[in-house]
Protein backbone atom coordinates (compact mmCIF):
# COMPACT_ATOMS: atom_id res chain seq x y z
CA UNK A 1 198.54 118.16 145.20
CA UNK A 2 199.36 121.68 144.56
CA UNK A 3 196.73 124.15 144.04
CA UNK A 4 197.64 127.58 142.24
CA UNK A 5 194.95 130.47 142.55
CA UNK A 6 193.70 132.32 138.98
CA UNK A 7 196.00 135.50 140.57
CA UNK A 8 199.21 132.86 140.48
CA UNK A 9 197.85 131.70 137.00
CA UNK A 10 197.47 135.54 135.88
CA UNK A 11 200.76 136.48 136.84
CA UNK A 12 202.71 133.52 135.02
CA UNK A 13 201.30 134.37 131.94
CA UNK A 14 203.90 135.39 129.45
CA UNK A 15 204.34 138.51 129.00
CA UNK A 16 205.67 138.87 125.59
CA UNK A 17 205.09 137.50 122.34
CA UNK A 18 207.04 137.24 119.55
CA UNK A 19 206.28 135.13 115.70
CA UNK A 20 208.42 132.98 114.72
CA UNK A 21 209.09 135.12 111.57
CA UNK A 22 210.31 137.63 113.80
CA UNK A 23 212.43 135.20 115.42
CA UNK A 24 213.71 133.56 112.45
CA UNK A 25 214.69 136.95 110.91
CA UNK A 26 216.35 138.08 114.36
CA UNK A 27 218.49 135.03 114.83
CA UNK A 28 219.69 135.25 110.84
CA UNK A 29 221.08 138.54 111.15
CA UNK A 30 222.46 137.97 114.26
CA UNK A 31 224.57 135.11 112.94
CA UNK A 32 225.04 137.03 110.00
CA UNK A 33 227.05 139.34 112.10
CA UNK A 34 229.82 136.50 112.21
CA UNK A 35 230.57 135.34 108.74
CA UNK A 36 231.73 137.29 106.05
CA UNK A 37 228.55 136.51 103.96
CA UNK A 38 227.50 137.79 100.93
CA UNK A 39 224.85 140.73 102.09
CA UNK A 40 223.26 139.63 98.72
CA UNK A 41 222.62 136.40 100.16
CA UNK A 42 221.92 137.61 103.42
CA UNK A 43 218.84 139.60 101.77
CA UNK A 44 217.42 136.90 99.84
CA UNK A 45 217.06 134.49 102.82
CA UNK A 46 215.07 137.11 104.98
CA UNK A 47 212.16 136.01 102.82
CA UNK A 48 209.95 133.20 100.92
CA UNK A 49 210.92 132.51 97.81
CA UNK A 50 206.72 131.86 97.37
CA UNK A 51 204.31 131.49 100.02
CA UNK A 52 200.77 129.81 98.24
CA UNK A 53 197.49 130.56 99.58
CA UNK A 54 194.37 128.37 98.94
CA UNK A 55 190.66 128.43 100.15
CA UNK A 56 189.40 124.73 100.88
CA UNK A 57 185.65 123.93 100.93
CA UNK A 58 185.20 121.18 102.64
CA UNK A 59 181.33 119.77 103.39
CA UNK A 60 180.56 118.99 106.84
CA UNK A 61 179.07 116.08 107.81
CA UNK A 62 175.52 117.92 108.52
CA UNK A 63 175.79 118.67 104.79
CA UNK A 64 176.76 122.47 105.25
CA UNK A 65 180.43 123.55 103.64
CA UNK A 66 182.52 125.43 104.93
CA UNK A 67 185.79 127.20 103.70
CA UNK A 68 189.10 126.66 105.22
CA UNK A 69 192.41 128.90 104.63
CA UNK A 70 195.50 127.11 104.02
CA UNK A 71 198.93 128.36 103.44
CA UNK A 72 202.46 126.56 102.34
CA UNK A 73 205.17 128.80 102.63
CA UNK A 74 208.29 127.68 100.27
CA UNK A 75 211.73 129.45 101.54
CA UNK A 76 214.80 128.58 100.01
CA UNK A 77 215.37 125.34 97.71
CA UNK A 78 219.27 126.01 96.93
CA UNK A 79 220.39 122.90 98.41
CA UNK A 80 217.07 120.73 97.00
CA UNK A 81 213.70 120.04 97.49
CA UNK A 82 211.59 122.37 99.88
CA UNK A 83 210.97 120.06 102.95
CA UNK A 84 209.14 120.48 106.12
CA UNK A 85 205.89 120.00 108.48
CA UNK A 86 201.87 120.60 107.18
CA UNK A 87 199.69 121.42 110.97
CA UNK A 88 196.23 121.55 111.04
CA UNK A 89 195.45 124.29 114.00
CA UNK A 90 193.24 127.40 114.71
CA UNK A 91 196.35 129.98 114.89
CA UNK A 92 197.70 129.28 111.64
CA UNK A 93 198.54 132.34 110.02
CA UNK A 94 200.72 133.19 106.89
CA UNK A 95 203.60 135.08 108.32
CA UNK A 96 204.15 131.79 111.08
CA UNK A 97 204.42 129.13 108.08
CA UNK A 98 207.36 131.49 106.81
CA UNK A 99 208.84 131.68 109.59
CA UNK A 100 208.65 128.23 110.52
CA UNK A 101 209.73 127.26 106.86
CA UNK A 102 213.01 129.67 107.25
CA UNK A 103 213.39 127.36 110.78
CA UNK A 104 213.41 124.47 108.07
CA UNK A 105 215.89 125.84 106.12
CA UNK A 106 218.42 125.94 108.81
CA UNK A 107 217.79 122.82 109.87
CA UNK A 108 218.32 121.08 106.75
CA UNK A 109 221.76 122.47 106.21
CA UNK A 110 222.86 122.22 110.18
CA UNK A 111 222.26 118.66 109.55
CA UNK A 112 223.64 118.58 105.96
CA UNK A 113 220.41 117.13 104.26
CA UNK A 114 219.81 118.16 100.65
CA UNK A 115 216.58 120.09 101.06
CA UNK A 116 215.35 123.51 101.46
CA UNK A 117 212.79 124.75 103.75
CA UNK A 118 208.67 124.80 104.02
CA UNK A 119 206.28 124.85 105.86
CA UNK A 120 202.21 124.73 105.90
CA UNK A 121 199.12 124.81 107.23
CA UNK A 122 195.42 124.83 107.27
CA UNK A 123 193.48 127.34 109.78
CA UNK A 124 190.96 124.55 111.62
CA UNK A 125 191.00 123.55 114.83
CA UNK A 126 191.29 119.64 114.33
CA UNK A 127 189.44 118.42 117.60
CA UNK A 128 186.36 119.86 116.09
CA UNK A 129 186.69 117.70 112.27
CA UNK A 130 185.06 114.30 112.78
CA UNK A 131 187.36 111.62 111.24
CA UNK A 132 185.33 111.81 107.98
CA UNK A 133 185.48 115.31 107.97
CA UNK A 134 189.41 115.97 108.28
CA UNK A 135 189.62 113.18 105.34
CA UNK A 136 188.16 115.29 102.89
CA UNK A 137 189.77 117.98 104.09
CA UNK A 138 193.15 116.76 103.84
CA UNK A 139 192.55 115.02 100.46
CA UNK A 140 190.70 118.85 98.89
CA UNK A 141 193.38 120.88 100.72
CA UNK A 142 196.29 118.36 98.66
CA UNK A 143 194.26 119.12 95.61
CA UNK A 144 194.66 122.56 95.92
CA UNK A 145 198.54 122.78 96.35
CA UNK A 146 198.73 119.38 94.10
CA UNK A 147 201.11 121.56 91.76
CA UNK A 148 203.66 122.95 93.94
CA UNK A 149 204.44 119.81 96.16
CA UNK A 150 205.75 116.33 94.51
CA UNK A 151 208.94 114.16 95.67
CA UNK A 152 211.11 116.51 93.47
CA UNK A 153 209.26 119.96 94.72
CA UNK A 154 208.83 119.67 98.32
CA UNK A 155 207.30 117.01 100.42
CA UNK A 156 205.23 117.70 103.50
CA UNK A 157 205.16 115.74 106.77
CA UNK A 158 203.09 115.42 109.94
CA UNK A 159 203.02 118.22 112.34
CA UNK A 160 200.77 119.50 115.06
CA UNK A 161 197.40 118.26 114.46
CA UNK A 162 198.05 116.00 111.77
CA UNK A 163 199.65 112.39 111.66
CA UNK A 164 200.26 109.53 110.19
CA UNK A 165 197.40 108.88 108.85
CA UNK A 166 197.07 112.59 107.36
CA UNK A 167 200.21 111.98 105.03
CA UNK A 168 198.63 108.60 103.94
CA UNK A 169 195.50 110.11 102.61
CA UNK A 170 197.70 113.15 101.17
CA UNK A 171 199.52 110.58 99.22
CA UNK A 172 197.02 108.66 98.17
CA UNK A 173 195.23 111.68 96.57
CA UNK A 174 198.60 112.62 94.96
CA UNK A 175 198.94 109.49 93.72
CA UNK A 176 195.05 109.23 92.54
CA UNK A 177 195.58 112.28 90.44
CA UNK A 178 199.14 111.15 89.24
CA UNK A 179 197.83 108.14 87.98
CA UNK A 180 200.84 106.21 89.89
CA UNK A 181 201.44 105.45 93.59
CA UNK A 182 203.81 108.51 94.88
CA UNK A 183 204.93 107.42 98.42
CA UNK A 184 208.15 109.97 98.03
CA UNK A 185 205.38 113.21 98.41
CA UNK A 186 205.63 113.01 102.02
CA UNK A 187 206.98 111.75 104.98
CA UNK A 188 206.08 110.92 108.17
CA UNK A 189 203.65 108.01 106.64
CA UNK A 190 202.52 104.61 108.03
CA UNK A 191 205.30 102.48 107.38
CA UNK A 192 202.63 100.10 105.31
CA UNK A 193 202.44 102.66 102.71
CA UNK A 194 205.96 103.52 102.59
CA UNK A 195 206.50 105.20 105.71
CA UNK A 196 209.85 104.83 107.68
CA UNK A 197 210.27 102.99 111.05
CA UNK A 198 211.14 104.89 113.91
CA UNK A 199 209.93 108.19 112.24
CA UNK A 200 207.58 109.19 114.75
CA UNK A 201 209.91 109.12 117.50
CA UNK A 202 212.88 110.46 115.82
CA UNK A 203 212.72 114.03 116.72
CA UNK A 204 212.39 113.19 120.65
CA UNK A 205 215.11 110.50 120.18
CA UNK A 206 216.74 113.14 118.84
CA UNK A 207 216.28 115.43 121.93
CA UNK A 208 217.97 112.77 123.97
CA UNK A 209 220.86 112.06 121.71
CA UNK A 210 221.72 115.81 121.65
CA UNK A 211 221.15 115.77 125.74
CA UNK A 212 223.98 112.89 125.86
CA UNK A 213 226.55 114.84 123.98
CA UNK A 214 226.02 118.34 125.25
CA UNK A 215 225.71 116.18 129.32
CA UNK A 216 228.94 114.65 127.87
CA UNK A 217 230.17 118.30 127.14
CA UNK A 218 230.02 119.72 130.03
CA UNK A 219 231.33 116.58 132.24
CA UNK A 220 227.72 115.78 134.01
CA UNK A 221 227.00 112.57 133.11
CA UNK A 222 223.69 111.51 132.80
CA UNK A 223 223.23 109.21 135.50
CA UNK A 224 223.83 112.10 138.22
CA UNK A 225 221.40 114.47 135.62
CA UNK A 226 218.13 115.81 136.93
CA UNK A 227 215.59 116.93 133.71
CA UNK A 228 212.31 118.61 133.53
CA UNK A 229 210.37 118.19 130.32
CA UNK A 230 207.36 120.37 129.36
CA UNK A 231 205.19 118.99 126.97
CA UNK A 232 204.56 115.05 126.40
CA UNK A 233 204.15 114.73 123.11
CA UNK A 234 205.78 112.89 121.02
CA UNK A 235 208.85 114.78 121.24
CA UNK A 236 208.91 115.30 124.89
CA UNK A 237 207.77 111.68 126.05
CA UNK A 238 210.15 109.64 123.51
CA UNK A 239 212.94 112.35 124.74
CA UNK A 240 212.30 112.28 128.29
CA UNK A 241 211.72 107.80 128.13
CA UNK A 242 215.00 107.85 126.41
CA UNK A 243 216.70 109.88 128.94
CA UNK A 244 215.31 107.79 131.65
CA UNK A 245 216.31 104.69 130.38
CA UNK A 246 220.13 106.20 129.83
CA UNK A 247 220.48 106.90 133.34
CA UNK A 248 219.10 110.72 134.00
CA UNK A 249 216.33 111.49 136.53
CA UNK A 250 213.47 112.90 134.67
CA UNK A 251 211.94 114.88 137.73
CA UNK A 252 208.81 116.64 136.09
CA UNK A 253 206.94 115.94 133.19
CA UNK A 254 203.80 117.94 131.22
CA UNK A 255 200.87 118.26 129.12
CA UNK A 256 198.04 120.93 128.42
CA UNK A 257 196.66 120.58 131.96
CA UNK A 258 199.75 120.61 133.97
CA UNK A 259 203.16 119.09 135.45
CA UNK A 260 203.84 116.30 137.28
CA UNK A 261 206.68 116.84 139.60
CA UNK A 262 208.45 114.20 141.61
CA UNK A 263 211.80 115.04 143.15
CA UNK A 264 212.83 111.62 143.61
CA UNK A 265 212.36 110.81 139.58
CA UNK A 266 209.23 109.68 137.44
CA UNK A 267 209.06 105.94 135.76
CA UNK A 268 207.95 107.34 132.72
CA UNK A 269 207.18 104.49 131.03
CA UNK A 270 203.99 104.31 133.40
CA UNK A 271 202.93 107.36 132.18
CA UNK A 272 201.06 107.64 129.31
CA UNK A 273 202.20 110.32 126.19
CA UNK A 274 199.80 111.87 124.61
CA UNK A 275 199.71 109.75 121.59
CA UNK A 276 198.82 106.98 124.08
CA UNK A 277 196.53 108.78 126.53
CA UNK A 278 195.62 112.63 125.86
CA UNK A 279 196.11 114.96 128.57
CA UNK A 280 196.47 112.09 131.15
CA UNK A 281 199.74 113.64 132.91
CA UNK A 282 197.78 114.86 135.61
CA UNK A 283 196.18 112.05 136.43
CA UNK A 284 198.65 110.10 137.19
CA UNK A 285 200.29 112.49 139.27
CA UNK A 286 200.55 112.87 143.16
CA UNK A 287 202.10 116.38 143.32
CA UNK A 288 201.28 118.85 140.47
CA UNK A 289 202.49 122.21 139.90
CA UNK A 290 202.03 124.57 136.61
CA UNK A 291 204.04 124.47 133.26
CA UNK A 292 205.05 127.66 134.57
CA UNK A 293 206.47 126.79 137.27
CA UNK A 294 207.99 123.61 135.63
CA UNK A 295 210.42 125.94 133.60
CA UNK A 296 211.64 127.44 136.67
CA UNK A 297 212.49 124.44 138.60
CA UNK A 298 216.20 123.77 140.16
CA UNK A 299 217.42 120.70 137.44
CA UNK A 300 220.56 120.49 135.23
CA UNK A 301 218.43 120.28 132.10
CA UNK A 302 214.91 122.37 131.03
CA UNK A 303 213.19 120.47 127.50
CA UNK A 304 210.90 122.89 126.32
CA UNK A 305 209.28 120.44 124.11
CA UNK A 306 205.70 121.70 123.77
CA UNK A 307 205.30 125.05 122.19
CA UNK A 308 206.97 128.38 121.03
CA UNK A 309 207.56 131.50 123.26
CA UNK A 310 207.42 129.94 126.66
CA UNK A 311 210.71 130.99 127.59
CA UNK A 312 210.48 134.88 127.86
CA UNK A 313 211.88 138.14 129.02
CA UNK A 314 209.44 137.76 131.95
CA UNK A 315 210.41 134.66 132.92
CA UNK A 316 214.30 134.06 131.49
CA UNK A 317 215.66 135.36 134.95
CA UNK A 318 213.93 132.58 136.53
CA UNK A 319 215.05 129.73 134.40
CA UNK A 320 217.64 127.55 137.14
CA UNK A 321 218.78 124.73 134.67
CA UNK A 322 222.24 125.16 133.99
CA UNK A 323 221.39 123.81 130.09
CA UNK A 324 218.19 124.05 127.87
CA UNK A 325 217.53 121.82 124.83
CA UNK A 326 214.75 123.22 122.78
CA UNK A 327 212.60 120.34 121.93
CA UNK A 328 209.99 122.29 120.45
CA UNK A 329 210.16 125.20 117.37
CA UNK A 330 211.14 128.68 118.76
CA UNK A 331 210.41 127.89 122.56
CA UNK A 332 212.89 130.63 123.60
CA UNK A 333 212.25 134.04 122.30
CA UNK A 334 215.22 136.27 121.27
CA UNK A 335 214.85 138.63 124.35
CA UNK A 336 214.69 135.45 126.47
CA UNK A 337 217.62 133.93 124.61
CA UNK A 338 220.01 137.42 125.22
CA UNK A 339 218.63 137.10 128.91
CA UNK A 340 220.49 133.49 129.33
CA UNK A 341 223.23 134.20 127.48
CA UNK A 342 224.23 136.31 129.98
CA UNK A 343 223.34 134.69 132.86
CA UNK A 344 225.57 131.56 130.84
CA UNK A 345 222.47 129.44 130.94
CA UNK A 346 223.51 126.98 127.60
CA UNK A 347 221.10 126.71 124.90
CA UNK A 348 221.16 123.97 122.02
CA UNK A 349 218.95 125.09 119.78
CA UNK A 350 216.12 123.62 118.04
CA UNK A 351 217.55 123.51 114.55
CA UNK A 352 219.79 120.84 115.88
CA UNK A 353 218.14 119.21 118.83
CA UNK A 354 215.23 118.21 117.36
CA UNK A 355 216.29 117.73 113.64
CA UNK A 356 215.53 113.72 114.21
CA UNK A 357 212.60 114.28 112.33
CA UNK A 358 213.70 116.02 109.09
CA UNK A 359 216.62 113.11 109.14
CA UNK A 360 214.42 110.18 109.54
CA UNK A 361 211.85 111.75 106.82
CA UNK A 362 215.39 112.16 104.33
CA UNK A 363 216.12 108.78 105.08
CA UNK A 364 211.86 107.87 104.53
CA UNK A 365 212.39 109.65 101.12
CA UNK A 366 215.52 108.29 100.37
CA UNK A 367 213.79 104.35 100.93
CA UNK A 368 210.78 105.46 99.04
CA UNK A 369 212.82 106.24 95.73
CA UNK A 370 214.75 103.72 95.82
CA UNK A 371 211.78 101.33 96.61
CA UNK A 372 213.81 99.42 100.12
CA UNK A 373 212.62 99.14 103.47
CA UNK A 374 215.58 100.02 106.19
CA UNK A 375 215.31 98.20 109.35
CA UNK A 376 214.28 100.29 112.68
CA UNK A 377 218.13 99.36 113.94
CA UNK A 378 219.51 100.88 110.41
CA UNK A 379 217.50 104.11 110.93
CA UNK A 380 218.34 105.00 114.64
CA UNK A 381 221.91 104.11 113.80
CA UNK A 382 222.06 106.25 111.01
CA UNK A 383 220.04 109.00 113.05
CA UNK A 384 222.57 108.68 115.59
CA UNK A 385 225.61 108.68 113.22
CA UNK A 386 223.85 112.17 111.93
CA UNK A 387 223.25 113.47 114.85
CA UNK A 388 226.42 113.14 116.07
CA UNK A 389 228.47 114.48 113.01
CA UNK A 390 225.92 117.74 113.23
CA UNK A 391 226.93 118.01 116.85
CA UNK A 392 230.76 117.79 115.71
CA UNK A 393 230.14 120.59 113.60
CA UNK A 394 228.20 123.29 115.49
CA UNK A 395 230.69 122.36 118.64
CA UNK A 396 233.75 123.43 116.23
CA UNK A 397 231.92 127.03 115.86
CA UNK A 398 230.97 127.36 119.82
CA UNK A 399 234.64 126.51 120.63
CA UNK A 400 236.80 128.41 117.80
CA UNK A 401 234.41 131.46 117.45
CA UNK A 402 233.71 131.66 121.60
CA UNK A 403 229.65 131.95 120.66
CA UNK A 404 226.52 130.43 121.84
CA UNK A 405 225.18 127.53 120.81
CA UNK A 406 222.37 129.08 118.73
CA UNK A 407 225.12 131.27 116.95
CA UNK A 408 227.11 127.76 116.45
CA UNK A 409 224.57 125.97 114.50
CA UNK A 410 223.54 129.17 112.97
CA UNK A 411 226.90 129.50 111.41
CA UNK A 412 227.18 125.77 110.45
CA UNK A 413 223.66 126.36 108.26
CA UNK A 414 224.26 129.77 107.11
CA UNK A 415 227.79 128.58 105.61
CA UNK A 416 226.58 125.56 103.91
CA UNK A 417 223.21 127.53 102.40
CA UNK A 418 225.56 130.76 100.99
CA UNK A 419 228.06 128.06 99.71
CA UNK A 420 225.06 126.86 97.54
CA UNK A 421 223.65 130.07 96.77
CA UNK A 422 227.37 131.77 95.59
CA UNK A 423 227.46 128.28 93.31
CA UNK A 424 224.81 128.51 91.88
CA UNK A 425 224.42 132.34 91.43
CA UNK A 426 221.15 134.44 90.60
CA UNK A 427 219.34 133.87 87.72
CA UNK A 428 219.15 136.98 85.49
């Protein structure tokens, strides 16, 4: 087992932060630069088209109350409903639900879904709510924003620190106050109350999937592929499981406390993902070195798949996979991004690699209005089908307009979204 000393620790700290606003806005005027776009357009998508803020009182289960912020940031709804994730976590702040609702926005238009982007939040860190306690949360904190969400207006879905099980009680107090059962509010539900199969797993499946093609790309198949993955979540453990059973050698693996790294390759099937076991990478481990250090190791493919801005300016230089695929929102910062570009270190951005989960939740809505069940097979083969024409289309960019990735799907969203928005014109 590998020790590293609190100097070691110190001096792998990132060294630069930047919000995913920032990063949003960066990366749409940079792409910007290679369409002949409407500035017009160009202008109205650098911000929300409304961004609601609510208090939420919410009484402990000692009988106090307590007041909660929560925020649901509404971007652009040109090309249909406002879609995208609801997280329940301490660092929740305004201007990082825009951004990550612009993030949405692209998305939904690499991938050709009819919906706009959102995003939301409540400021709480969720390990401290007992069960009863995030209930009534979740069911005041739908209350409040009961007017601006709806199957037609923009439907939330599970994101960090909320679940399955979150989106079940949101619709249910929807539906209480709607005086019929709404499962088409939001996505990501129990499949018993209208959820879809193979939702929870779609974004990592959709990791892998993306990992085949862009493998397939660049002639390295996957059965002589080493991958690291930080983060084992539910995107990083259903990616890096996936992967494994295709063929690749998944070397190193993550979570909160650490990496396990085994040269040789990791069953990962025997280790549990967070969902199954929290935090329980390092235990299972017999050589551990930092998430740090995991982004720097010598493998064909990096999956950043737990958080944003771990890829920075400090550390870009170091990065020795020849390909990332961002399984996680904004894990590579702009500098960063410039940094590997240069070095011609690939990138497949997030807005397509881990779109799986806005796809399955259009498909979820899609079953829910139409009141039929698809079959787990019929959803990953659909996903897949998706997936695939989305790659099709952001590869035609990289090859005729000699860009990166990120550029490639950047101009595949930003044509389809100014498309819509020249249509349909500005109201007066």
């Amino acid at each position: 087992m590998v020790a590293h000393s609190p100097q070691e620790q110190e001096r792998a700290e990132p060294t630069e932060f930047e919000s995913a606003l920032e990063t949003a806005r960066r990366q749409l005027a940079h792409a910007a630069t290679h369409l002949d776009l409407n500035p017009n357009v160009v202008e109205r998508l650098k911000y929300p088209a409304k961004v609601h803020e609510v208090k939420v009182p919410v009484e402990r289960d000692d009988g106090t109350v307590e007041v909660f912020t929560g925020y649901r940031a509404q971007h652009d709804s040109v090309r249909g409903p406002y879609k995208g994730g609801l997280r329940y976590h301490p660092d929740v702040t305004r201007d990082e639900c825009v951004g990550l609702a612009m993030w949405m926005t692209w998305k939904c238009a690499v991938m050709d879904i009819p919906f706009g982007g959102a995003k939301g939040g409540v400021v709480v860190n969720p390990k401290e709510l007992r069960p009863d306690e995030k209930e009534r949360l979740t069911r005041r904190f739908t209350q409040e924003i009961r007017d601006v969400i709806g199957p037609t207006r923009d439907i939330p879905a599970p994101d960090m620190g909320t679940d399955a099980q979150t989106m079940a009680w949101i619709m249910d107090a929807y539906s209480m106050q709607e005086g019929e059962t709404t499962p088409g509010v939001v996505t990501g539900k129990p499949p018993v109350v209208g959820g879809s199969e193979g939702r929870e797993e779609a974004p990592g499946r959709s990791v892998a999937i993306i990992t085949q093609l862009a493998c397939e790309y660049y002639d390295c198949p996957l059965e002589e592929t080493t991958v690291a993955v930080q983060g084992y979540g539910s995107v990083g453990a259903n990616a890096a499981r996936l992967l494994d059973d295709w063929g690749a050698t998944v070397v190193a693996i993550s979570d909160v406390n650490g990496a396990m790294y085994e040269p040789d390759g990791i069953d990962t099937a025997s280790v549990p993902s967070h969902d199954e076991e929290p935090e329980a990478v390092t235990k299972y481990a017999d050589n551990v070195i930092s998430n740090d250090d995991l982004l720097t190791l010598d493998v064909d493919v990096l999956i950043p798949a737990a958080l944003g801005n771990v890829i920075t300016e400090g550390n870009a230089e170091a990065v020795a996979a020849d390909l990332v695929v961002e399984g996680a929102n904004g894990p590579t910062t702009s500098s960063a991004d410039s940094i590997l570009a240069e070095r011609d270190v690939a990138v497949v951005p997030d807005i397509l690699a881990n779109a799986g989960g806005v796809t399955v939740s259009y498909f979820e809505w899609l079953q829910d209005i139409n009141r039929r069940a698809w079959s787990l097979e019929r959803v990953n083969e659909e996903l897949e089908t998706e997936m695939q024409a989305a790659w099709d289309a952001v590869r035609t960019e990289f090859e005729q307009r000699d860009v990166t990735w990120r550029d490639a799907a950047y101009i595949v969203a930003l044509s389809r979204i100014a498309e819509a928005h020249e249509a349909r014109g500005l109201w007066p």
